[in-house]
PDB file of N, CA and C in Angstrom:
ATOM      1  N   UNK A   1       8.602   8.931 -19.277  1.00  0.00           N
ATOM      2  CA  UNK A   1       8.506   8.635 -17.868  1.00  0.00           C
ATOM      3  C   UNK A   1       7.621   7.415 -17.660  1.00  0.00           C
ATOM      4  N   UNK A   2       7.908   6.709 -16.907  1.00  0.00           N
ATOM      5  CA  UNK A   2       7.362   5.293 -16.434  1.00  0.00           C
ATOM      6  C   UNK A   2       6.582   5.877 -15.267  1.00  0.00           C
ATOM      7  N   UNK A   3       5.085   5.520 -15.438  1.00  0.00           N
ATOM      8  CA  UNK A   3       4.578   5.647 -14.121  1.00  0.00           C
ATOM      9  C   UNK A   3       3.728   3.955 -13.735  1.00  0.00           C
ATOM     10  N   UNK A   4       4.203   3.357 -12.145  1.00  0.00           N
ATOM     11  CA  UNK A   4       3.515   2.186 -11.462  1.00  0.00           C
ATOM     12  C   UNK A   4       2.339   3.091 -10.953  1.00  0.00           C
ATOM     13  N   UNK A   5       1.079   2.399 -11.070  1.00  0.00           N
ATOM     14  CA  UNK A   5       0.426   3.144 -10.451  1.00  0.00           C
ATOM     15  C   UNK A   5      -0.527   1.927  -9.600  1.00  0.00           C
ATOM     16  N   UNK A   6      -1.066   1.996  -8.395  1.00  0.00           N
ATOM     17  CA  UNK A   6      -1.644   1.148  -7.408  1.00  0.00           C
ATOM     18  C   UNK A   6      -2.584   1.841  -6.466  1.00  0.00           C
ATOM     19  N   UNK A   7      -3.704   0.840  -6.172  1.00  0.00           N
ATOM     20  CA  UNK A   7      -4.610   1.875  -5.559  1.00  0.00           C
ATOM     21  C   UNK A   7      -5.283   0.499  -4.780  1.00  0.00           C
ATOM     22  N   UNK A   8      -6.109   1.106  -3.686  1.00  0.00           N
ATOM     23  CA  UNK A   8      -7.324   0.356  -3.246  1.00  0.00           C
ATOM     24  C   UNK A   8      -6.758  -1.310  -2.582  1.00  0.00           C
ATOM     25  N   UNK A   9      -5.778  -0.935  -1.912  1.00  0.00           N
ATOM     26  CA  UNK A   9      -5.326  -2.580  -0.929  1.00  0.00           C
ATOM     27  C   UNK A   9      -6.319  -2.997   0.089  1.00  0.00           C
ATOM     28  N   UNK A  10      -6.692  -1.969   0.772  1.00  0.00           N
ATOM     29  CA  UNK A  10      -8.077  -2.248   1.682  1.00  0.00           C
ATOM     30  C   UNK A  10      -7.089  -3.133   2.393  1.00  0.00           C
ATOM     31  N   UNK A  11      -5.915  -3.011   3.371  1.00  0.00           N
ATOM     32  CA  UNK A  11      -5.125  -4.434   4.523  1.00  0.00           C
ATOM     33  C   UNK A  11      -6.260  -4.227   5.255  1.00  0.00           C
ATOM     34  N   UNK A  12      -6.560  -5.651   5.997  1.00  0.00           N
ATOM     35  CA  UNK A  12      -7.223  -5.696   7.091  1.00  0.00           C
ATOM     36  C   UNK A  12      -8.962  -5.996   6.419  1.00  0.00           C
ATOM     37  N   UNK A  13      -9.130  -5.815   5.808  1.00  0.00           N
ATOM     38  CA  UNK A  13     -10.368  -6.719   5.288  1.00  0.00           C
ATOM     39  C   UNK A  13     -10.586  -7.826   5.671  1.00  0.00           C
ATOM     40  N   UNK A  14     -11.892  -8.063   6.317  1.00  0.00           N
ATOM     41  CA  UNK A  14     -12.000  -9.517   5.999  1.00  0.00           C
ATOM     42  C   UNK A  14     -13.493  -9.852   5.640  1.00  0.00           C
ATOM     43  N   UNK A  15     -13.425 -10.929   4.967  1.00  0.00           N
ATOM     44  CA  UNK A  15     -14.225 -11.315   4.205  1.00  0.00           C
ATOM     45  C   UNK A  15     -15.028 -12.193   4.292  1.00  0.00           C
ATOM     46  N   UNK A  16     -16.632 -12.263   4.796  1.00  0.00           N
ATOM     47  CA  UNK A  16     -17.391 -12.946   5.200  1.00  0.00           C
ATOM     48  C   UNK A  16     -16.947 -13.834   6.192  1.00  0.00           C
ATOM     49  N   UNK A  17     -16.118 -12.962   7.387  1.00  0.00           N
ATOM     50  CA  UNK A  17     -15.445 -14.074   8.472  1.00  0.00           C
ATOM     51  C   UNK A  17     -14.358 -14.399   7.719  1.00  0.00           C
ATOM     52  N   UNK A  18     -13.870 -13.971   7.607  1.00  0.00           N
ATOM     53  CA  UNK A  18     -12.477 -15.036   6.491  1.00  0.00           C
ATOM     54  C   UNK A  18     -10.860 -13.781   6.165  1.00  0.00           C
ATOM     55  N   UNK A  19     -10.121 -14.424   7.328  1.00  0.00           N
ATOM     56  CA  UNK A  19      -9.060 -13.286   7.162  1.00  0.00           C
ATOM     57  C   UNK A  19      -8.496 -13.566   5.657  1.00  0.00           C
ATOM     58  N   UNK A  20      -7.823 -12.215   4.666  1.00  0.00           N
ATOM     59  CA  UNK A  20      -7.006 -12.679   3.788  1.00  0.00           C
ATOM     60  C   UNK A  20      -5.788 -12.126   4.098  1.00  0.00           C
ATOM     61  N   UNK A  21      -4.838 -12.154   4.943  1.00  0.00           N
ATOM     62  CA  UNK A  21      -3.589 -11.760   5.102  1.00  0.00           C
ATOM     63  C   UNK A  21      -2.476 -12.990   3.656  1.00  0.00           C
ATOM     64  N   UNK A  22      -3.054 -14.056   3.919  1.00  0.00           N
ATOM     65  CA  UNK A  22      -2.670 -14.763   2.572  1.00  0.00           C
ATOM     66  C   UNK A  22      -2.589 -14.302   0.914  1.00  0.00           C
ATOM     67  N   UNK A  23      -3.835 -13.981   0.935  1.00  0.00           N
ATOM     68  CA  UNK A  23      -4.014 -13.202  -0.208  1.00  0.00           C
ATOM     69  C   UNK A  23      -3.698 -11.567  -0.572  1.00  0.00           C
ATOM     70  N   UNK A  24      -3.026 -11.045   0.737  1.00  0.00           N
ATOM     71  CA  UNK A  24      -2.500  -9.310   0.798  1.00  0.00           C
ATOM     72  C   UNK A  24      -1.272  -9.742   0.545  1.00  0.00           C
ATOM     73  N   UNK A  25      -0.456 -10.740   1.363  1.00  0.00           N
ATOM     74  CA  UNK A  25       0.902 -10.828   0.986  1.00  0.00           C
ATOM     75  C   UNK A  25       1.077 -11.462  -0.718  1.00  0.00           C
ATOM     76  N   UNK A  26       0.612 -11.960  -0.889  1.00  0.00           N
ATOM     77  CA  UNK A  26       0.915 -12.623  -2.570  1.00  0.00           C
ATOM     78  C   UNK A  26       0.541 -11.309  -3.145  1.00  0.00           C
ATOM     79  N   UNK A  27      -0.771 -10.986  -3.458  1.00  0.00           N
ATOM     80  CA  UNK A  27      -0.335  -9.870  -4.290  1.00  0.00           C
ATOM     81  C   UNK A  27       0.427  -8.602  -4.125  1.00  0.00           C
ATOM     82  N   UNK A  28       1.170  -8.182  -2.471  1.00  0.00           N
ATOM     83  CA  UNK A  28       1.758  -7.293  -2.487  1.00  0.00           C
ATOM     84  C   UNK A  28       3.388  -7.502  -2.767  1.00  0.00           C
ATOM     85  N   UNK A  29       3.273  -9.028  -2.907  1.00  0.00           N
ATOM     86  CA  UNK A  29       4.421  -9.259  -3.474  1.00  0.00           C
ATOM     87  C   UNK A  29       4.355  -9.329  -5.033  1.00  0.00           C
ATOM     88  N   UNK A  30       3.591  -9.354  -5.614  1.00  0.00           N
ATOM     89  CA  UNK A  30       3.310  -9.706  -7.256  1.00  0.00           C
ATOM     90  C   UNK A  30       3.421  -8.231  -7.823  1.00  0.00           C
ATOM     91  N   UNK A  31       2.617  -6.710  -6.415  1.00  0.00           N
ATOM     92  CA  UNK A  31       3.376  -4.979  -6.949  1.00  0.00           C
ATOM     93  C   UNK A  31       4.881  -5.247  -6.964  1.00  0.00           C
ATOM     94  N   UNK A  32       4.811  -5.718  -5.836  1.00  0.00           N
ATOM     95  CA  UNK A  32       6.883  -5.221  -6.172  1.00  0.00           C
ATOM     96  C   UNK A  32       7.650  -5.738  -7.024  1.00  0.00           C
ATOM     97  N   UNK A  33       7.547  -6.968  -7.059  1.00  0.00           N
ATOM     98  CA  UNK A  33       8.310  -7.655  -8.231  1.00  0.00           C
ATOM     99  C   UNK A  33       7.759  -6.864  -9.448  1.00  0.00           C
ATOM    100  N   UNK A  34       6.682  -6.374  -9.855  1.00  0.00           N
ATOM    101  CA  UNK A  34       6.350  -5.562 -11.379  1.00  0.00           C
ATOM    102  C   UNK A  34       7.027  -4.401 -11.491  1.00  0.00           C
ATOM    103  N   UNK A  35       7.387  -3.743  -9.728  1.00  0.00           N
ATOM    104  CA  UNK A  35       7.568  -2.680  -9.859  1.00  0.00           C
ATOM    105  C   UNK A  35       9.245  -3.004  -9.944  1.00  0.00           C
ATOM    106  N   UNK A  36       9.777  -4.014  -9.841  1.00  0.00           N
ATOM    107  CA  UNK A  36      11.393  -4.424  -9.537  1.00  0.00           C
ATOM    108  C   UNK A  36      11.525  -4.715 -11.531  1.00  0.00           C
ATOM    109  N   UNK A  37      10.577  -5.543 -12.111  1.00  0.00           N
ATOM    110  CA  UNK A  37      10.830  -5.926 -13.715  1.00  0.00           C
ATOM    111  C   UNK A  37      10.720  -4.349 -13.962  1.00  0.00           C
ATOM    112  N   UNK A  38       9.544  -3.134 -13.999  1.00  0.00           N
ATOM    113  CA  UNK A  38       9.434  -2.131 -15.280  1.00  0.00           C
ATOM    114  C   UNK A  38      10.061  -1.274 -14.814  1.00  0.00           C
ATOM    115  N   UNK A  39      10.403  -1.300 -13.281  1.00  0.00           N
ATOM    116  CA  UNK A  39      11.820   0.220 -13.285  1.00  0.00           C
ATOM    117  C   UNK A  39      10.628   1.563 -13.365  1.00  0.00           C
ATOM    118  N   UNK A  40       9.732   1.522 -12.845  1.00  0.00           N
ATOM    119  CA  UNK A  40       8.856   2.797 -12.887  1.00  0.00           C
ATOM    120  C   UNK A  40      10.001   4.219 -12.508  1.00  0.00           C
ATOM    121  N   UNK A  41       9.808   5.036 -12.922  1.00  0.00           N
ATOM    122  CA  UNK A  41      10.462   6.488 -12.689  1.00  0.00           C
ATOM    123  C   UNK A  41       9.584   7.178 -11.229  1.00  0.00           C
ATOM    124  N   UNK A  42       8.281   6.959 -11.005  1.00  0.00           N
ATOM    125  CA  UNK A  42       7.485   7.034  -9.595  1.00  0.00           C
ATOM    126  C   UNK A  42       6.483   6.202  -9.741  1.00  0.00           C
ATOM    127  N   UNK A  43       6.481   5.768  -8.126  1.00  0.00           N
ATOM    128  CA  UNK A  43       5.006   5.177  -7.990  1.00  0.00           C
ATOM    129  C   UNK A  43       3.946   5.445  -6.968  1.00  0.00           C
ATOM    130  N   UNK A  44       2.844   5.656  -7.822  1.00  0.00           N
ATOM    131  CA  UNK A  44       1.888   6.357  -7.176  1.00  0.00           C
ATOM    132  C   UNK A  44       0.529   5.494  -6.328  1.00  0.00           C
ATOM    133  N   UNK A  45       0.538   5.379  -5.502  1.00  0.00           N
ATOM    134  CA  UNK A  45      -0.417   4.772  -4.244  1.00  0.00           C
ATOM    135  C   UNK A  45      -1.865   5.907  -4.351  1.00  0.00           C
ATOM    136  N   UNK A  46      -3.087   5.559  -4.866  1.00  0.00           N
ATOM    137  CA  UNK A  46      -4.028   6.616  -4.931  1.00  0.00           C
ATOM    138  C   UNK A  46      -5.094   6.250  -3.893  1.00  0.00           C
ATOM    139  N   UNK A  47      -4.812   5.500  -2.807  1.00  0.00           N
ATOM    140  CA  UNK A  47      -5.670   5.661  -1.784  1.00  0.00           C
ATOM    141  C   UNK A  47      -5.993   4.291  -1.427  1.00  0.00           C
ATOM    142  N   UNK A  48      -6.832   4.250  -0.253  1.00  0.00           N
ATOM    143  CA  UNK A  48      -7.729   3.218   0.383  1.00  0.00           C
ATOM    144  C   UNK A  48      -6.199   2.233   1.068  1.00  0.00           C
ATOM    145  N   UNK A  49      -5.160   2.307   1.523  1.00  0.00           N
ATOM    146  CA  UNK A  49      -3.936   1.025   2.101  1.00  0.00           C
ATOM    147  C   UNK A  49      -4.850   0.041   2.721  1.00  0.00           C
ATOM    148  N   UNK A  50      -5.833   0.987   4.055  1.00  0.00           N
ATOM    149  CA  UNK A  50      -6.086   0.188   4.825  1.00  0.00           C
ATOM    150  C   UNK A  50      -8.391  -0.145   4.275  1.00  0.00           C
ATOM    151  N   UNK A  51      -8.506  -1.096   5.029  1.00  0.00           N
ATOM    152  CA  UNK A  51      -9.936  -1.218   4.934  1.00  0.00           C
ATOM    153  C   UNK A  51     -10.742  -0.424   6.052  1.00  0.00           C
ATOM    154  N   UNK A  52      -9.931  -0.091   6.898  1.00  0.00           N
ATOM    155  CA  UNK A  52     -10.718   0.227   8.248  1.00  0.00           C
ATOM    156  C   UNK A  52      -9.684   2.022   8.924  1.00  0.00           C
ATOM    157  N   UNK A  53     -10.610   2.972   9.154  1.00  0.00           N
ATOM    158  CA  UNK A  53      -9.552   3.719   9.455  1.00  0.00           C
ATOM    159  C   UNK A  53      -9.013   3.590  10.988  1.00  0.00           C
ATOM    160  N   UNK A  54      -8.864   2.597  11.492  1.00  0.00           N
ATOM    161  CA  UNK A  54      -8.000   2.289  12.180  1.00  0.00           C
ATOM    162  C   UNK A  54      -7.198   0.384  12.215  1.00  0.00           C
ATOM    163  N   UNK A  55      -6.363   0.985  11.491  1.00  0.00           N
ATOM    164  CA  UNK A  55      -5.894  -0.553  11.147  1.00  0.00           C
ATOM    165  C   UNK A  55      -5.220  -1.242  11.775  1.00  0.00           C
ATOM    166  N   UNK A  56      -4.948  -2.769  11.956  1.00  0.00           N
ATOM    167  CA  UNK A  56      -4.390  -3.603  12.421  1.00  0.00           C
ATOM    168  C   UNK A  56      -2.893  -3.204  12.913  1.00  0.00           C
ATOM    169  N   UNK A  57      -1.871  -3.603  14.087  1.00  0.00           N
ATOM    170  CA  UNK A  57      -0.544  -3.601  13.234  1.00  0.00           C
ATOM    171  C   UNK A  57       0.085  -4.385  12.842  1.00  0.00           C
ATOM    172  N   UNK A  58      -0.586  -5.580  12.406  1.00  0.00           N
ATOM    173  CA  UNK A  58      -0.199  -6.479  11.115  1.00  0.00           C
ATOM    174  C   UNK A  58      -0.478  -5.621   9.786  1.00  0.00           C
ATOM    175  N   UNK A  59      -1.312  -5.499   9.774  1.00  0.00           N
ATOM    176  CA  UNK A  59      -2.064  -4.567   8.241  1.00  0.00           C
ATOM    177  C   UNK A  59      -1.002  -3.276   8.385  1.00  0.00           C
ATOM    178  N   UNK A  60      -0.374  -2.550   9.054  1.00  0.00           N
ATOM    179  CA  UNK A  60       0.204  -1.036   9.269  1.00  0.00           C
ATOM    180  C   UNK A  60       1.386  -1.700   8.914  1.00  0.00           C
ATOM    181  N   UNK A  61       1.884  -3.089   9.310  1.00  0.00           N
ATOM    182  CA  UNK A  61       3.333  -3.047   9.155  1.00  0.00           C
ATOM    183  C   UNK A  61       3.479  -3.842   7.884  1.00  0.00           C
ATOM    184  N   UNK A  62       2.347  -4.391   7.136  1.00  0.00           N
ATOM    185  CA  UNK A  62       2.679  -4.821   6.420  1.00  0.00           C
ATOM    186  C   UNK A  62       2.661  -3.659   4.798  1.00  0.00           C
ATOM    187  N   UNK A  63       1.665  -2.816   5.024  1.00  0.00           N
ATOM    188  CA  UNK A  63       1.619  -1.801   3.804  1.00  0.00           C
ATOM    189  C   UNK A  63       3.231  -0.900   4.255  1.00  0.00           C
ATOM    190  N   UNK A  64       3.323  -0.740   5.432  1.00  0.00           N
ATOM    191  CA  UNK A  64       4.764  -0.090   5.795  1.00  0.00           C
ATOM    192  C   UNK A  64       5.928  -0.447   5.300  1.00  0.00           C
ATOM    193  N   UNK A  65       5.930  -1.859   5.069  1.00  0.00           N
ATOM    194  CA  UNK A  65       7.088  -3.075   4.818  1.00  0.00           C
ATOM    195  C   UNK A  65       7.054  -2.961   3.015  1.00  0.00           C
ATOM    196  N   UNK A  66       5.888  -3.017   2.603  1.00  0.00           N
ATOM    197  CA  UNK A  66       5.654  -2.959   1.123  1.00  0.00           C
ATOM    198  C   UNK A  66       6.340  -1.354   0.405  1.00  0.00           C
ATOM    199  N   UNK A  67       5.057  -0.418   0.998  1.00  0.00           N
ATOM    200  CA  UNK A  67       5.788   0.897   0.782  1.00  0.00           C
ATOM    201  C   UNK A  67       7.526   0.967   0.683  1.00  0.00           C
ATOM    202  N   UNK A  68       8.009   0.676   2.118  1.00  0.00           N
ATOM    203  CA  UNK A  68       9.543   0.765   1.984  1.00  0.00           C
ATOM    204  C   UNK A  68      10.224   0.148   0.999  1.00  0.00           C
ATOM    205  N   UNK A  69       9.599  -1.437   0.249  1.00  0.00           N
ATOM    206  CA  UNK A  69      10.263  -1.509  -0.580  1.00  0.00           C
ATOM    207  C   UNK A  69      10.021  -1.045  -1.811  1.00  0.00           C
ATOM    208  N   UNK A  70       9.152  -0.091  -2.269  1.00  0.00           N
ATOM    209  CA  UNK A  70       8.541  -0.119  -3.346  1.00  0.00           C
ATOM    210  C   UNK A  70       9.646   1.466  -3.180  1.00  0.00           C
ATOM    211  N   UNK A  71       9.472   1.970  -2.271  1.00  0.00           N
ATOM    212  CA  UNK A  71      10.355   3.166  -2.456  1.00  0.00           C
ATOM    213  C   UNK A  71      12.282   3.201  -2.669  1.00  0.00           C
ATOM    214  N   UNK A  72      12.315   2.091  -2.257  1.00  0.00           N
ATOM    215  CA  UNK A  72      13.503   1.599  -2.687  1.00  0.00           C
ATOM    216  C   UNK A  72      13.743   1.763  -4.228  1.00  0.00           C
ATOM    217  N   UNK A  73      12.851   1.352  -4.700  1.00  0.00           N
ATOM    218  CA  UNK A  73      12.477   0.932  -6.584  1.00  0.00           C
ATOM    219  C   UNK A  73      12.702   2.296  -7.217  1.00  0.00           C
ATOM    220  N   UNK A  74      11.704   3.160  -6.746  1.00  0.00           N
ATOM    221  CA  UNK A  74      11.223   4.622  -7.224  1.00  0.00           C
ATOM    222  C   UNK A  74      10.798   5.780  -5.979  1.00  0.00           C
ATOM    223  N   UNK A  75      10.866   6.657  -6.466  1.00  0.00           N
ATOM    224  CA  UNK A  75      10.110   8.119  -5.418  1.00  0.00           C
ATOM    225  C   UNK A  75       8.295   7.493  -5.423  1.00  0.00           C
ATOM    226  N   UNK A  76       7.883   7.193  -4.417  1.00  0.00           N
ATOM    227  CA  UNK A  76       6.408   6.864  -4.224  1.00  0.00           C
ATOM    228  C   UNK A  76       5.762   7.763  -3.610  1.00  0.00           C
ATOM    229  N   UNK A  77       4.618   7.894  -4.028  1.00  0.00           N
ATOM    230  CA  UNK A  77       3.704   8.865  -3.275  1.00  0.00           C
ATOM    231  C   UNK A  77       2.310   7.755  -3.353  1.00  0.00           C
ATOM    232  N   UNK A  78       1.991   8.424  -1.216  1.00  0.00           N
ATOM    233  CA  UNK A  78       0.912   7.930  -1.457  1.00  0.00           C
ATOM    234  C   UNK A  78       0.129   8.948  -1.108  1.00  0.00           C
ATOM    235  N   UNK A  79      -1.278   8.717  -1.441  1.00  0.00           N
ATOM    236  CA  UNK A  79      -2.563   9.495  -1.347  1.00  0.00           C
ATOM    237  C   UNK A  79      -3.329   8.948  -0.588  1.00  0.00           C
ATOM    238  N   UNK A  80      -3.783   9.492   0.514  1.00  0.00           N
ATOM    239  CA  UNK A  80      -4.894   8.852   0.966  1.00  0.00           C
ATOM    240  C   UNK A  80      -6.583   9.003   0.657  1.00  0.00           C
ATOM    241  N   UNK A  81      -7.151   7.617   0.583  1.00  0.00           N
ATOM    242  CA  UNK A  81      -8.311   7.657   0.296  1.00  0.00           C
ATOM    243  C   UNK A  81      -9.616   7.689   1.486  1.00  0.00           C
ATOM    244  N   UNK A  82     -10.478   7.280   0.863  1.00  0.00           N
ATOM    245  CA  UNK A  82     -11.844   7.298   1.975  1.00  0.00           C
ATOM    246  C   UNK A  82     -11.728   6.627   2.905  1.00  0.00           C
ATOM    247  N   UNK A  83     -10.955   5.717   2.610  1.00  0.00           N
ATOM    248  CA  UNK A  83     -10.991   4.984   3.995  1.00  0.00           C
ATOM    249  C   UNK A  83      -9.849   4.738   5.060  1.00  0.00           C
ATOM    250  N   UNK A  84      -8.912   5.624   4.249  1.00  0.00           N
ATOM    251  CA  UNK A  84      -7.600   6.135   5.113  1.00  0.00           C
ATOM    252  C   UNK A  84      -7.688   7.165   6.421  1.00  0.00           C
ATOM    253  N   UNK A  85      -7.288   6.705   7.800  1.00  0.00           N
ATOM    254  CA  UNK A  85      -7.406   7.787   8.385  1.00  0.00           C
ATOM    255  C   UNK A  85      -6.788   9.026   8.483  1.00  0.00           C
ATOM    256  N   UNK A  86      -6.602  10.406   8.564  1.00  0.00           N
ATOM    257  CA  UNK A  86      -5.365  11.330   8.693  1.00  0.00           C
ATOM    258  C   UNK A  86      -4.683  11.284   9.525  1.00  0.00           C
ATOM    259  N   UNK A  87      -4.702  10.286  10.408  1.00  0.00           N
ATOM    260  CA  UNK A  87      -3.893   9.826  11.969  1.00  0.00           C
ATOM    261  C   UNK A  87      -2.794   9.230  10.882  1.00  0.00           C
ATOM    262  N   UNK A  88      -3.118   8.096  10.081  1.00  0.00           N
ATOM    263  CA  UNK A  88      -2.274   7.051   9.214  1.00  0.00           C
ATOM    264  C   UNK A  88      -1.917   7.570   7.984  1.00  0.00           C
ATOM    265  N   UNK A  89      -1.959   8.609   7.499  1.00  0.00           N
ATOM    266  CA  UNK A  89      -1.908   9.076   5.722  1.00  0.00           C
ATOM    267  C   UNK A  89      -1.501  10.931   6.391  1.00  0.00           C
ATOM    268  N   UNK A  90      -0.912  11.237   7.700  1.00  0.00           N
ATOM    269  CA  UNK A  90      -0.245  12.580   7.483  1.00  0.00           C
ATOM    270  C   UNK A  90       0.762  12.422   7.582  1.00  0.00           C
ATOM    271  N   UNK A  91       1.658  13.634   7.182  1.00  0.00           N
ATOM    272  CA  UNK A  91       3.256  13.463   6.640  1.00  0.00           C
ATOM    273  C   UNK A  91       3.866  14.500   7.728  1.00  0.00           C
ATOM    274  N   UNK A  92       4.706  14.394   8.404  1.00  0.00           N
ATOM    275  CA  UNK A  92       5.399  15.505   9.208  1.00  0.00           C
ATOM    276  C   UNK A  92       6.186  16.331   8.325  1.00  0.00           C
ATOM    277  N   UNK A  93       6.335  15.418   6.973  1.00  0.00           N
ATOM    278  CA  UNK A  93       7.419  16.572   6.296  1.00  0.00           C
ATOM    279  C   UNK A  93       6.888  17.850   5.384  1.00  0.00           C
ATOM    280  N   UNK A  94       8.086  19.083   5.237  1.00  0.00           N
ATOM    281  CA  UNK A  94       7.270  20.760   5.318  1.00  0.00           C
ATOM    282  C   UNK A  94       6.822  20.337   3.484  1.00  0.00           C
TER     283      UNK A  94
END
C-alpha cells in the first residue's frame, strides 16, 4: 500500500506582515502533482489546513480546491489539528 502523507499547511499565515498565498499555491501544487506521479492508495492530511481557526475564504477555498483534487487521486482523510476549528474539520457523514 502506498501511503501520501501531508500535514501542517497553516493557509492564511502571514508572515511578519507578508501575505504568502504565493508560496501556498506553489507548494500545494508541488502535493498534487507528487500525489498525481506516486499513485498513493490514500492520502492522509494530519492536521493544522488552516493557521487561524477561523480562516480566510481564500485560504477555505483554496485547501477545498486542493483537497478535491487530491481526492480525485486517492480516498483522503483529513484530521484536524490544533489549529483547526470543529466548525471547519466536522463531517456530516454517519
Amino acid at each position: 500500500m502506498r501511503l501520501l502523507h501531508t500535514s501542517d499547511w497553516h493557509l492564511g499565515h502571514i508572515f511578519h506582515g507578508h501575505a504568502r498565498e504565493e508560496d501556498f499555491d506553489a507548494v500545494l501544487a508541488e502535493i498534487v502533482a507528487i500525489a498525481q506521479e506516486s499513485r498513493p492508495d490514500l492520502i492522509v492530511h494530519s492536521g493544522d489546513l488552516f493557521h487561524h481557526s477561523r480562516p480566510t475564504i481564500r485560504a477555505m477555498a483554496c485547501a477545498m480546491d486542493t483537497l478535491i483534487e487530491l481526492a480525485a487521486i486517492a480516498p483522503t482523510v483529513v484530521l484536524a489539528g490544533n489549529h483547526d476549528s470543529p466548525h471547519t474539520s466536522s463531517s456530516s457523514a454517519p
